[in-house]
Protein backbone atom coordinates (compact mmCIF):
# COMPACT_ATOMS: atom_id res chain seq x y z
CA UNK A 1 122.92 135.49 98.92
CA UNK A 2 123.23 138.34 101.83
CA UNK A 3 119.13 137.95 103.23
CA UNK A 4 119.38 141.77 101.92
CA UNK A 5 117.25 143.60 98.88
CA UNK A 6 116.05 147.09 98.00
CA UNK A 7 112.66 147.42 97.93
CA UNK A 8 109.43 148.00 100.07
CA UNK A 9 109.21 144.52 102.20
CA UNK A 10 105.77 143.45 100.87
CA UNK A 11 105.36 140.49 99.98
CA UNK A 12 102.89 139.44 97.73
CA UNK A 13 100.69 136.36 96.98
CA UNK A 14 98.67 135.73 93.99
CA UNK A 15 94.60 134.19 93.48
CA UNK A 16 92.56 134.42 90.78
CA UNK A 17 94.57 136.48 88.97
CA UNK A 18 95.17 139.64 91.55
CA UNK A 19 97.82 140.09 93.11
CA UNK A 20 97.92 140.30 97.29
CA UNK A 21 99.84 141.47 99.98
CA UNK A 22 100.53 138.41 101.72
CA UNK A 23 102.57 140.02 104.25
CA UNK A 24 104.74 143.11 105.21
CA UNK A 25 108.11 142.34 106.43
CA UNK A 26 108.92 144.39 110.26
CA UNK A 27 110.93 147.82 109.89
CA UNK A 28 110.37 147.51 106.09
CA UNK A 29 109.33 150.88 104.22
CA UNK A 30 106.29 149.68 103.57
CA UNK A 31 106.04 148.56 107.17
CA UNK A 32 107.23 151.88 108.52
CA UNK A 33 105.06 154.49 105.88
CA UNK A 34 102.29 152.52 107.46
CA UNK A 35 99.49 152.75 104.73
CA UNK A 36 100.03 149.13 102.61
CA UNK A 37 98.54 146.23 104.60
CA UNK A 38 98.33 142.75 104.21
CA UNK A 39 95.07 141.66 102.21
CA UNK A 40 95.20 144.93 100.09
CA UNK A 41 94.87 143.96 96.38
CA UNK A 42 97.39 146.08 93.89
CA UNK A 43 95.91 147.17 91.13
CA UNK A 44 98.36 149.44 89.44
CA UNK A 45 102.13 150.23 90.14
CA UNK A 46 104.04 153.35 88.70
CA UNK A 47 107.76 154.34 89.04
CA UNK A 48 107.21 157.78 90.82
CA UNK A 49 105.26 160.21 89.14
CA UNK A 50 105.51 158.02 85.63
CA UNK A 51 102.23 157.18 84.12
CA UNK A 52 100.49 153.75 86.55
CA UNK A 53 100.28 150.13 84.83
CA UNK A 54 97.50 147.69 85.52
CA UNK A 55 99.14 144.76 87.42
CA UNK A 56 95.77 142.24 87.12
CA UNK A 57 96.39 138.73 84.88
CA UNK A 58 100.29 139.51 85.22
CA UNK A 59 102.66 136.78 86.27
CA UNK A 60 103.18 137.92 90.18
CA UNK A 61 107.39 137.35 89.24
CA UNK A 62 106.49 140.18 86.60
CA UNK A 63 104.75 142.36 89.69
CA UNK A 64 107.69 141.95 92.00
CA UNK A 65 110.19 143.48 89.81
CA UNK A 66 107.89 146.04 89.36
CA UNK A 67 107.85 147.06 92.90
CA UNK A 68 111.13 146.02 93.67
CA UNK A 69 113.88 148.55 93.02
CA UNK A 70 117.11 150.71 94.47
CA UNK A 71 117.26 152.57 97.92
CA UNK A 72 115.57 156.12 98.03
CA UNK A 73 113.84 155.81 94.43
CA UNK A 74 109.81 155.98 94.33
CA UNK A 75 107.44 153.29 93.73
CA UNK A 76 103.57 154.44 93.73
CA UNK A 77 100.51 151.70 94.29
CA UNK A 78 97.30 151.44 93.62
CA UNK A 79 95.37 149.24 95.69
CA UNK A 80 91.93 148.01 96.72
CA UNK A 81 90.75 147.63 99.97
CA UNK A 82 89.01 145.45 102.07
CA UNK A 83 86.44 147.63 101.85
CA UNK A 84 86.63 147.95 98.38
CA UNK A 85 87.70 151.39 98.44
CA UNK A 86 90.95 152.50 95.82
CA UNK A 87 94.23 154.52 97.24
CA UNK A 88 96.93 155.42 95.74
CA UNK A 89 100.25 154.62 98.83
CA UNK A 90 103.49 156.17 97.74
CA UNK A 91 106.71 154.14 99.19
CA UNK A 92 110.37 155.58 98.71
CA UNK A 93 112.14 152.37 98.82
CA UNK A 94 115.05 151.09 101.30
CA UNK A 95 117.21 148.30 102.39
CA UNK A 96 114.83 145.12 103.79
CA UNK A 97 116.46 142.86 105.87
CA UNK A 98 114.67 139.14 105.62
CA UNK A 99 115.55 137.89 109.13
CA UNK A 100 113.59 134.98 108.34
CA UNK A 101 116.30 133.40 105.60
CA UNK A 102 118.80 133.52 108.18
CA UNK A 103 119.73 130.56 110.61
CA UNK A 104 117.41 129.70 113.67
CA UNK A 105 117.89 127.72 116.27
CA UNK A 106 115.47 125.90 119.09
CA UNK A 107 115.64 123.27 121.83
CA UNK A 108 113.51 120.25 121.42
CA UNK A 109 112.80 119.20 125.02
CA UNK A 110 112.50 115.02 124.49
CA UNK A 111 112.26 112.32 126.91
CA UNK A 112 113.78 114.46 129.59
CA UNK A 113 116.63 115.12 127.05
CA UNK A 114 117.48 118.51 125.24
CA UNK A 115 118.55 118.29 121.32
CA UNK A 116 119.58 121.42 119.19
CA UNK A 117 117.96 122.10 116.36
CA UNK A 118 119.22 124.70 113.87
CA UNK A 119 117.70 125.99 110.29
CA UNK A 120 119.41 126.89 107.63
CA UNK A 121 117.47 128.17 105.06
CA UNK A 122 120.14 128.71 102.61
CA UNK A 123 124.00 129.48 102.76
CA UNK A 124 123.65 133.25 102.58
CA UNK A 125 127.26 135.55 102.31
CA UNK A 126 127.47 139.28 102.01
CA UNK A 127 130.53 140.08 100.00
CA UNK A 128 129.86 143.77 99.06
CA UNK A 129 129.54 145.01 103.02
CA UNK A 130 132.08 144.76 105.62
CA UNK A 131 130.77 143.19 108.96
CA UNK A 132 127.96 141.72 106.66
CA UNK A 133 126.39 138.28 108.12
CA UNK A 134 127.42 134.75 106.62
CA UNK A 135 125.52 131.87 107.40
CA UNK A 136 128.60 129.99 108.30
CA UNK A 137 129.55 132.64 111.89
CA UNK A 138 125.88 132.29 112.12
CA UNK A 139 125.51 128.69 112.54
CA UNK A 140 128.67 129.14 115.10
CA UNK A 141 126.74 131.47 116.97
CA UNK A 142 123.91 129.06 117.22
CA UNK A 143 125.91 126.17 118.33
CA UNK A 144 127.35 128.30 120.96
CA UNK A 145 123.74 129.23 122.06
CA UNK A 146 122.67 125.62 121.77
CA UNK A 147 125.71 124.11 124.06
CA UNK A 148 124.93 126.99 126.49
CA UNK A 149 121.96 125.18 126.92
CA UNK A 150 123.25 121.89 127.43
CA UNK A 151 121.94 120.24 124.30
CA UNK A 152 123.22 116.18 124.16
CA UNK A 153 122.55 116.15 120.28
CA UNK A 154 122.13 119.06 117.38
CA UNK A 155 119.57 118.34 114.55
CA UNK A 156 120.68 120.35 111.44
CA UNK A 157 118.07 121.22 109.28
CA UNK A 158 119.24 121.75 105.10
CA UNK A 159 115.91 120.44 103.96
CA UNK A 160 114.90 123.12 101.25
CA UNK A 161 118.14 124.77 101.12
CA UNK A 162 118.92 125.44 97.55
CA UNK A 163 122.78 126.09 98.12
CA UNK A 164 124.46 129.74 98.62
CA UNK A 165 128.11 130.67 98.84
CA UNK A 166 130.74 127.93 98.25
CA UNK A 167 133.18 128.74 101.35
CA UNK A 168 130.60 129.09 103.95
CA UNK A 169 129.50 125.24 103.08
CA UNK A 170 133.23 124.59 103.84
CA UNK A 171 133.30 126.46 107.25
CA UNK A 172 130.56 125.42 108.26
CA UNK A 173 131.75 120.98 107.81
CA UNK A 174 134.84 122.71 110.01
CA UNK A 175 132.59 123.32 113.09
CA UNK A 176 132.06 119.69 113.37
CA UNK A 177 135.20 118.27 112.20
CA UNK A 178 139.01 119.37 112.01
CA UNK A 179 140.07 121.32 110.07
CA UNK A 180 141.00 119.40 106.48
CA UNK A 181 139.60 119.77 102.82
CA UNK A 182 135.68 119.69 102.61
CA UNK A 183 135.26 119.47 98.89
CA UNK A 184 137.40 119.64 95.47
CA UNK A 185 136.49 121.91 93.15
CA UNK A 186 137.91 121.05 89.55
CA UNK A 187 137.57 123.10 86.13
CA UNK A 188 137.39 121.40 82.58
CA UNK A 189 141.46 121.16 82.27
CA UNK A 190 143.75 121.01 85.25
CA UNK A 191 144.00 119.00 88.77
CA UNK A 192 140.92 120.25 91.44
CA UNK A 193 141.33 122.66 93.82
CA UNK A 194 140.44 121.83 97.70
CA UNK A 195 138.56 124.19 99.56
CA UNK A 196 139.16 123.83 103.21
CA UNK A 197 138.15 124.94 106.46
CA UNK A 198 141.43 126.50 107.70
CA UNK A 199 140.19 126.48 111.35
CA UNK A 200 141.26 123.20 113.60
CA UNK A 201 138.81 123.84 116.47
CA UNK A 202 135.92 121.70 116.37
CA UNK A 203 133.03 123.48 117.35
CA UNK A 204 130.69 120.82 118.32
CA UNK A 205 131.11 117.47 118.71
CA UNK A 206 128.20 115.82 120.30
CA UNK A 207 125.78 113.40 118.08
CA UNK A 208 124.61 115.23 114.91
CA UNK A 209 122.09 114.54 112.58
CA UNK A 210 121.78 116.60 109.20
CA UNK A 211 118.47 116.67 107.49
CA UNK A 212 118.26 117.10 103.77
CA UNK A 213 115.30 116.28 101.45
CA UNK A 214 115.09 116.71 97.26
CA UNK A 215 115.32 120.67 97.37
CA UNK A 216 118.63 120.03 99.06
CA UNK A 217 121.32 121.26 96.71
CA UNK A 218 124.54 122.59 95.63
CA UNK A 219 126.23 124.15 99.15
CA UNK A 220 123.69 121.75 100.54
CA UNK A 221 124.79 118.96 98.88
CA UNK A 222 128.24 119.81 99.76
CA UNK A 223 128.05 120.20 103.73
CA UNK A 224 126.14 116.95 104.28
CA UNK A 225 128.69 114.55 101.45
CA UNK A 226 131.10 116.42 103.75
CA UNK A 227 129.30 115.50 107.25
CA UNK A 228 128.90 111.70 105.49
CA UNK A 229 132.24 111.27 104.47
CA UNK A 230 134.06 112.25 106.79
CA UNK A 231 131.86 109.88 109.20
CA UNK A 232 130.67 113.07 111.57
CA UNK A 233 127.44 112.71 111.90
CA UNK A 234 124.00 110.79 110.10
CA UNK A 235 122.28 112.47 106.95
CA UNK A 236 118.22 111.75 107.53
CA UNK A 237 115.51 112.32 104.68
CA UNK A 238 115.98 111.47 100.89
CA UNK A 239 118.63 111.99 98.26
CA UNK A 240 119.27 115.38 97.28
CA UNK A 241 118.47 117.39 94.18
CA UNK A 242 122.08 116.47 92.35
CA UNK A 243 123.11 119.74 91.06
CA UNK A 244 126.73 120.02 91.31
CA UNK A 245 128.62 122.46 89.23
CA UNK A 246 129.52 125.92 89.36
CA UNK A 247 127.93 128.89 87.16
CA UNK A 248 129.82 132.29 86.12
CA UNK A 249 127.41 134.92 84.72
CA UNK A 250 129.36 136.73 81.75
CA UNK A 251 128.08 140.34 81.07
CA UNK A 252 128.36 140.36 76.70
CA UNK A 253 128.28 144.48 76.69
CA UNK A 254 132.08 143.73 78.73
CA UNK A 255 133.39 141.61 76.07
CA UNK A 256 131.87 142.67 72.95
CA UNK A 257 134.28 145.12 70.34
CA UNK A 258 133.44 148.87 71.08
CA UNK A 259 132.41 149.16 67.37
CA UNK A 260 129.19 147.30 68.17
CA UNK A 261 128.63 149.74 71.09
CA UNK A 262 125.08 151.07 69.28
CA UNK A 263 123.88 147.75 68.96
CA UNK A 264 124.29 146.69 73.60
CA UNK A 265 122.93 146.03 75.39
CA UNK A 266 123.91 142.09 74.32
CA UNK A 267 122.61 140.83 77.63
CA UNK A 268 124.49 138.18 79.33
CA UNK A 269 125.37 134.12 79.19
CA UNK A 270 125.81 132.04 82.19
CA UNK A 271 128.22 129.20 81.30
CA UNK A 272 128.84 126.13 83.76
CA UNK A 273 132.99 126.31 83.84
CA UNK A 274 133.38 123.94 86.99
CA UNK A 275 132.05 120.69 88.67
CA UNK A 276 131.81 119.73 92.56
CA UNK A 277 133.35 116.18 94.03
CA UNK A 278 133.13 115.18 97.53
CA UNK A 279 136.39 114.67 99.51
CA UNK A 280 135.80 110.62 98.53
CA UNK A 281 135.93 111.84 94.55
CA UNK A 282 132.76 111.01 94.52
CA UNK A 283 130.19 114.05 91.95
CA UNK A 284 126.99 115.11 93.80
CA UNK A 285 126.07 115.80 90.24
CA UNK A 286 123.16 113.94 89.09
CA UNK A 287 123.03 111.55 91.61
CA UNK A 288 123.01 113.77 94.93
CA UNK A 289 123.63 112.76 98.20
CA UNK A 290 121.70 109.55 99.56
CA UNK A 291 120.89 109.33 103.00
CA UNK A 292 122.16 107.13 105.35
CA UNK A 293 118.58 107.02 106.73
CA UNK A 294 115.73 107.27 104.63
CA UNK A 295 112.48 108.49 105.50
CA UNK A 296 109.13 108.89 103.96
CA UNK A 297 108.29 112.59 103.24
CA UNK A 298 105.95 114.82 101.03
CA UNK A 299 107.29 116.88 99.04
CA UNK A 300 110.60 114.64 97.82
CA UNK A 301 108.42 112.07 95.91
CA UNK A 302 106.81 114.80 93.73
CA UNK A 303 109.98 116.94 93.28
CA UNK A 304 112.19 116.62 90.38
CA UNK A 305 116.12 116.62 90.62
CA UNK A 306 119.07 117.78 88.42
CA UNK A 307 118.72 114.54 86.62
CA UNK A 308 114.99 114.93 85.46
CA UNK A 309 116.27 118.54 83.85
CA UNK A 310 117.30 118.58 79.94
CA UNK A 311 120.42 117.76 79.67
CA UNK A 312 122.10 117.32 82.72
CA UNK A 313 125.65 116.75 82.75
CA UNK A 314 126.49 112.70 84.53
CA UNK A 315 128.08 111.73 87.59
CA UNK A 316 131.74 110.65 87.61
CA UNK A 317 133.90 110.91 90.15
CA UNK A 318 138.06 111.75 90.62
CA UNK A 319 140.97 111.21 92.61
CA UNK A 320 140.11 111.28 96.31
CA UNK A 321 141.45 113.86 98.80
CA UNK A 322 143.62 112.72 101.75
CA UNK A 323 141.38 112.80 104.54
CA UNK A 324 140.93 111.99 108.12
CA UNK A 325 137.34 110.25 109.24
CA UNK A 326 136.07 111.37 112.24
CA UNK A 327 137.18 108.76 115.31
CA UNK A 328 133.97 108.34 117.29
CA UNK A 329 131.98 107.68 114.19
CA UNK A 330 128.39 106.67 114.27
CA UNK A 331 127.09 102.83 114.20
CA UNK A 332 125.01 104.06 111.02
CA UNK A 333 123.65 100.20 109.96
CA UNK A 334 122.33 100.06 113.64
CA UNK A 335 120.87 103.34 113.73
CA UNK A 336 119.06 102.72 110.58
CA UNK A 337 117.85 99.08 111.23
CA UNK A 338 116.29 100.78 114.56
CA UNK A 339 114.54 103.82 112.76
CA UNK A 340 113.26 101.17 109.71
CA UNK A 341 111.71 99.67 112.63
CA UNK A 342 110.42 102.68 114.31
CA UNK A 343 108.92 103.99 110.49
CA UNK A 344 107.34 101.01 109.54
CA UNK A 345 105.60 100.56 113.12
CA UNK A 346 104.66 104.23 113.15
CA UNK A 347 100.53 104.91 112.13
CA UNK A 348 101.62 108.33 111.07
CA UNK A 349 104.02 107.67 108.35
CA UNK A 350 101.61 104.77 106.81
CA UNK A 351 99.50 107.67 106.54
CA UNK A 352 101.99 110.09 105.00
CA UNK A 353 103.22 107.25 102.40
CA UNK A 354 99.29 106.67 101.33
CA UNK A 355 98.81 110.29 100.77
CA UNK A 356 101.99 110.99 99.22
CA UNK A 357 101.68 107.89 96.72
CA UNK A 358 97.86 109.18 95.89
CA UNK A 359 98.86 112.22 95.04
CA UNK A 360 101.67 111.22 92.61
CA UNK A 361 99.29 109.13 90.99
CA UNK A 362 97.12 112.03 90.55
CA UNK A 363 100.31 114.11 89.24
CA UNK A 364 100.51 111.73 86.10
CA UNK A 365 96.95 112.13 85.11
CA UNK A 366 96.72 114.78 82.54
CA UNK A 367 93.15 114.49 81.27
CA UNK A 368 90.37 116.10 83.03
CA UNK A 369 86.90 115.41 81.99
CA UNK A 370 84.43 117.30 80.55
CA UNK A 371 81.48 116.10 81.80
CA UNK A 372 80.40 118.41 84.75
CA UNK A 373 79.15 115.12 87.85
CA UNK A 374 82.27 113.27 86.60
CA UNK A 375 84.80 116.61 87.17
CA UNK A 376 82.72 117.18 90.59
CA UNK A 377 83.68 113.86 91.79
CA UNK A 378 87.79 113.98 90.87
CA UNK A 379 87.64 117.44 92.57
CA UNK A 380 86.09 115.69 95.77
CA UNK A 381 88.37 113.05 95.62
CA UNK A 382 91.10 115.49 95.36
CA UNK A 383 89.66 117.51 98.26
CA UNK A 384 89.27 114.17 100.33
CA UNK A 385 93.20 113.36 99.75
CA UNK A 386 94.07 116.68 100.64
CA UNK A 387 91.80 116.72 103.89
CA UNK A 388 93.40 112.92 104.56
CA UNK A 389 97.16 114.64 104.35
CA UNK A 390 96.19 117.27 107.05
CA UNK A 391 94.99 114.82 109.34
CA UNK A 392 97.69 112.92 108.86
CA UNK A 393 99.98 116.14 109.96
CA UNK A 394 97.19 116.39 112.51
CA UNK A 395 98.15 112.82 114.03
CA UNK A 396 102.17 113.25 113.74
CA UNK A 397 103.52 113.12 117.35
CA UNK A 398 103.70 116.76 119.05
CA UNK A 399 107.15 117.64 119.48
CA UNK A 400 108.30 120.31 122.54
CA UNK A 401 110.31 123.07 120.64
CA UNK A 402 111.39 126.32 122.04
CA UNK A 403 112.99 128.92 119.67
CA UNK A 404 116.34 131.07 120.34
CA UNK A 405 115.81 133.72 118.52
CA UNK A 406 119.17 134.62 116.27
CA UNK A 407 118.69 138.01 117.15
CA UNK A 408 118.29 137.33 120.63
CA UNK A 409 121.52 139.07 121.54
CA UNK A 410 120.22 142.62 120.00
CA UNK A 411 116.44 142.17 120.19
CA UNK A 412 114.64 144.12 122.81
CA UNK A 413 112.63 142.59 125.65
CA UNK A 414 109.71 143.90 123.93
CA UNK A 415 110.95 142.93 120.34
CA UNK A 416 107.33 141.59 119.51
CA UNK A 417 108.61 141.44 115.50
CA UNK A 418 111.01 139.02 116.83
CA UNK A 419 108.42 137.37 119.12
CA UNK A 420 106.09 136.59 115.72
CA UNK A 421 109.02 135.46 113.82
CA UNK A 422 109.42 132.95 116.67
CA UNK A 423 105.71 131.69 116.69
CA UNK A 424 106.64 131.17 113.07
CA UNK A 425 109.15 129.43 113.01
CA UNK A 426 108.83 126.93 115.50
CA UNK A 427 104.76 126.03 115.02
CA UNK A 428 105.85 123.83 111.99
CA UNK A 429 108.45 121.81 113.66
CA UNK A 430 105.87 120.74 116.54
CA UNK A 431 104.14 118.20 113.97
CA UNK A 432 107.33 117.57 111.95
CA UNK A 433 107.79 113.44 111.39
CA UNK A 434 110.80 113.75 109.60
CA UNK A 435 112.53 116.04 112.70
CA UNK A 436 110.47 113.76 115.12
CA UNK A 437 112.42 110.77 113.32
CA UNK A 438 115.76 112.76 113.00
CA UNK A 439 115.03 113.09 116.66
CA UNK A 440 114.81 109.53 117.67
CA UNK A 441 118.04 108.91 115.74
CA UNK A 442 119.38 111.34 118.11
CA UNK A 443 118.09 109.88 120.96
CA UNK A 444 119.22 106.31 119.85
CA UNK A 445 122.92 107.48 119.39
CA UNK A 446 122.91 108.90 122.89
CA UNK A 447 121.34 105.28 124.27
């Protein structure tokens, strides 16, 4: 929730049952003590001076809480080395700071026009630290940034954004529209409660387009029903996970009778005690939020949503809020008649649907056979799909993106941490469809 944890900043990866460093996050401890690098294999991890445990056939989930751990306490590895050599690294742990799950923004230089484009990779909030960042101010900042620059459109990017703090999803609808309730939040008894964006300015309020795919959810789920509704902008990609109720974690040891105190600890329960609806009354439960322009993609056609979970509570839907819809809404039926055209005409998305619709059929084949020529061939004709979805990435339409760093008002000339997390973050975008598409809506709204 706060892009902030206590631990060394290594991150790991995991093959063949060892366990990597996959990369060592800039100003981290393990960054700064200088002797972990990326491509060193851990072998064994001890708290301290305890006695070391073998790490090799663990789950890497298992590994990581191993490792990670609070400010100033000790963690000791044992790793290989490239060379194949074994050291012991000792690491007193601190605060890392993952600049990389906070929001980013870039200018996508297009037919001699300049559109925004911001990521959010999730709606982070720091509660626990005064002057801590929230993903709402940030996304402010990054508007401000983006209109400094003249941008004539602003691409928001949720796609993969598994939700975050409640309130910031609510701000962050009130930089595009007036200020007015963004989503109801109701309990099992009792009328809902509307959570608003108290602030009338309107931040921005150019053409937007919001981006969501199926790992869209919860906060997710709530800015762009809240962008839809309220007629603000387009949402581009697929429908959204559906998960849309509320969790409380309840600690048992704080509730259980004092005479059972040699029996704790109980653990804890998390309980679902409340439900989302859109300003409409409409649930994102279940259902999610459909786009108002669908595009192929590949990840949402393989993904499951709240509904393919056990037990998933259904959609219904209340009393709607008293709302205003934003005046200069978009012509959404012409938009999406135009990029149905533009998809269907477009070599690189055939490709993309092929690929994706080969590699669900392969999903639902669970037997593999036994007889060694007739595995070799399904792994070749796995390898073949996989080699025809790269080239199909290969032949997507090369986007020009240039990054504005989020830091880039307290990053050094020099910052070449900062430069990296730039080179990072925009060489994906560059052969992007679904942005290239979200970017001809764009373009077709300012036409």
């Amino acid at each position: 929730m706060t892009g902030r944890l206590e631990g060394t900043g290594a991150q790991l990866s995991e093959k063949d049952g060892q366990i990597t460093v996959a990369y060592l996050v800039p100003g981290s401890a393990s960054y700064r003590q200088g002797e972990l690098k990326a491509g060193d294999v851990i072998l064994r991890v001890a708290q301290g001076a305890a006695e070391p445990v073998a790490v090799e056939g663990l789950r890497m989930d298992k590994v990581v809480q191993m490792i990670r751990g609070k400010k100033g306490t000790e963690v000791r590895l044992t790793v290989k080395k490239p060379d194949a050599s074994t050291k012991v690294i000792s690491i007193i742990r601190d605060v890392v700071v993952l600049e990389e799950t906070y929001a980013q923004s870039a200018v996508i230089n297009d037919g001699g026009k300049k559109i925004g484009y911001i990521l959010l990779p999730s709606f982070y909030a720091d509660f626990n630290h005064n002057g801590g960042r929230n993903s709402a101010e940030d996304v402010k900042k990054e508007l401000q940034k983006l209109k400094k620059e003249n941008v004539q459109g602003v691409v928001l990017d949720l796609r993969f954004n598994g939700g975050g703090s409640l309130q910031d999803a609510a701000e962050m609808a009130g930089l595009f529209v007036a200020n007015g309730p963004m989503v109801q939040v109701k309990s099992r008894q009792g009328a809902a409660d509307l959570v608003s964006d108290p602030d009338p300015k309107v931040q921005y309020d150019g053409p937007l387009a919001v981006l969501v795919n199926k790992y869209s959810a919860s906060a997710s789920e709530i800015l762009a029903g809240a962008i839809q509704d309220y007629k603000r902008g387009v949402i581009v990609g697929n429908t959204t996970y559906g998960k849309g109720t509320v969790q409380r974690i309840f600690e048992l040891d704080d509730i259980m009778s004092p005479a059972l105190a040699s029996l704790k600890p109980f653990g804890s329960l998390k309980m679902t005690i409340q439900k989302y609806y859109r300003v409409t009354g409409s649930s994102t439960q279940f259902k999610g939020v459909t786009p108002d322009i669908p595009v192929p993609d590949a990840y949402s056609a393989l993904a499951d949503g709240e509904q393919d979970t056990d037990y998933p509570l259904k959609w219904d839907e209340i009393t709607p809020a008293q709302f205003k819809p934003w005046a200069a809404a978009p012509n959404v039926e012409k938009l999406a008649a135009a990029s149905r055209q533009r998809v269907a005409g477009s070599s690189a998305f055939r490709l993309l649907t092929d690929a994706v619709q080969g590699m669900a059929k392969r999903q639902k084949v669970t037997q593999v056979s036994l007889n060694l020529a007739a595995y070799r061939a399904e792994q070749q004709e796995a390898h073949a799909a996989a080699e025809k979805f790269k080239q199909t990435q290969q032949a997507a339409p090369t986007l020009e993106v240039a990054p504005l760093l989020a830091s880039a008002a307290t990053a050094a000339p020099a910052d070449s941490a900062a430069d990296s997390r730039a080179t990072r973050f925009v060489k994906p975008l560059r052969k992007d469809l679904t942005l290239r598409e979200a970017v001809s809506v764009i373009q077709d709204q300012l036409n």
